[in-house]
Protein backbone atom coordinates (compact mmCIF):
# COMPACT_ATOMS: atom_id res chain seq x y z
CA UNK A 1 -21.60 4.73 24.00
CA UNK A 2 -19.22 7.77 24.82
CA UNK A 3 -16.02 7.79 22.61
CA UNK A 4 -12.82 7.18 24.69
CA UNK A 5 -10.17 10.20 25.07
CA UNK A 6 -7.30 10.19 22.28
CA UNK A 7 -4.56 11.10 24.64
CA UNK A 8 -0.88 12.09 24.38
CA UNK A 9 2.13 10.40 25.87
CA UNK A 10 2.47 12.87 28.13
CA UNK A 11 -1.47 13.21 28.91
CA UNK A 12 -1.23 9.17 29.66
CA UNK A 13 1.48 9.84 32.31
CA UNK A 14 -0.91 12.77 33.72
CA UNK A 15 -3.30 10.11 33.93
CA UNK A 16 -2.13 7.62 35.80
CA UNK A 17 -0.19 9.91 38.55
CA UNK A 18 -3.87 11.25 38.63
CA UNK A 19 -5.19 8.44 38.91
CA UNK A 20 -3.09 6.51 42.06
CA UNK A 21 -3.48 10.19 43.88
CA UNK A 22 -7.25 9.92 43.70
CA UNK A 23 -7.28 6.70 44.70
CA UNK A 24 -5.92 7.92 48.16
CA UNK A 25 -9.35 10.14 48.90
CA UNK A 26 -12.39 8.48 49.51
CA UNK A 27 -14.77 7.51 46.63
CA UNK A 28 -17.28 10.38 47.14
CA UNK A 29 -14.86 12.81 46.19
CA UNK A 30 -12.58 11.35 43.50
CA UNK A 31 -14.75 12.79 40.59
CA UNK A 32 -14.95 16.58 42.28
CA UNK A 33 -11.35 16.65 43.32
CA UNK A 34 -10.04 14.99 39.04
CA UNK A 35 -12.15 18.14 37.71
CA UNK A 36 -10.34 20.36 39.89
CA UNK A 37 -7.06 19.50 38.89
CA UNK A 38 -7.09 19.55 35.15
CA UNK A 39 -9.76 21.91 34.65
CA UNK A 40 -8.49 23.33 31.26
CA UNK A 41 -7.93 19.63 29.92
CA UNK A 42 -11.59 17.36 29.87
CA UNK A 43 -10.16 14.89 28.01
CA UNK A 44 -7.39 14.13 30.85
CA UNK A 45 -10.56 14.13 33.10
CA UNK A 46 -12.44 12.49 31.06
CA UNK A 47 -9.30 9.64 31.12
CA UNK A 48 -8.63 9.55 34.88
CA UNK A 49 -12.30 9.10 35.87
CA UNK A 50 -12.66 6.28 32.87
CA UNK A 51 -9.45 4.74 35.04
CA UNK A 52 -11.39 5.35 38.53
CA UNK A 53 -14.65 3.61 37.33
CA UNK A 54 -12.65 0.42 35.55
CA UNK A 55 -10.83 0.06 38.76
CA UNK A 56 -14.15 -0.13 40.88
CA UNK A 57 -15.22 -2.70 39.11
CA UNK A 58 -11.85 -5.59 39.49
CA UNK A 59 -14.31 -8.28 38.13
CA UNK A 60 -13.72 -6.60 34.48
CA UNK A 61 -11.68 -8.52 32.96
CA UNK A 62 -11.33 -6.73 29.40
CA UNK A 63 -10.55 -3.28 31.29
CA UNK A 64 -7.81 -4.88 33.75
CA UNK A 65 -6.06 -6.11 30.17
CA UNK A 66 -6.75 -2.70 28.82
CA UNK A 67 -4.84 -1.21 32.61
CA UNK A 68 -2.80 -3.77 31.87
CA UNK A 69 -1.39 -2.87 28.28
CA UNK A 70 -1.09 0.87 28.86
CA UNK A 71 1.37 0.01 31.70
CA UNK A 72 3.32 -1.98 29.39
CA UNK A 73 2.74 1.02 26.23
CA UNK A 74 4.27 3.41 29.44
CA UNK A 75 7.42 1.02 30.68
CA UNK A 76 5.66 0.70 34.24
């Protein structure tokens, strides 16, 4: 198992406007398109593509209440 990305606040926000901008491209090039935009940061990548996965698979229950809590951790 691959250890999760300790993240900042700020690296958290990154994340998530990261994420909801990749979900507008198709799935095909999600994972290209994350690299490109935080090249010097992998564990921001690393994060956002973590997010992607969790949210193609809804079914998850454990990672919607993980979505879930960070929302609540940010004030969204």
């Amino acid at each position: 198992m691959t250890a999760h990305p300790i993240l900042t606040t700020e690296q958290w926000q990154q994340a998530e406007t990261l994420f909801h901008t990749a979900l507008d491209l198709p799935r095909e090039e999600r994972e290209a398109w994350v690299a490109e935009s935080c090249p010097s940061d992998p564990s921001l990548a690393m994060a956002v593509i973590r997010m992607l996965e969790a949210d193609d698979n809804p079914g998850d229950e454990i990672r919607r209440a993980v979505r879930s809590a960070v929302k609540e951790w940010l004030g969204r």
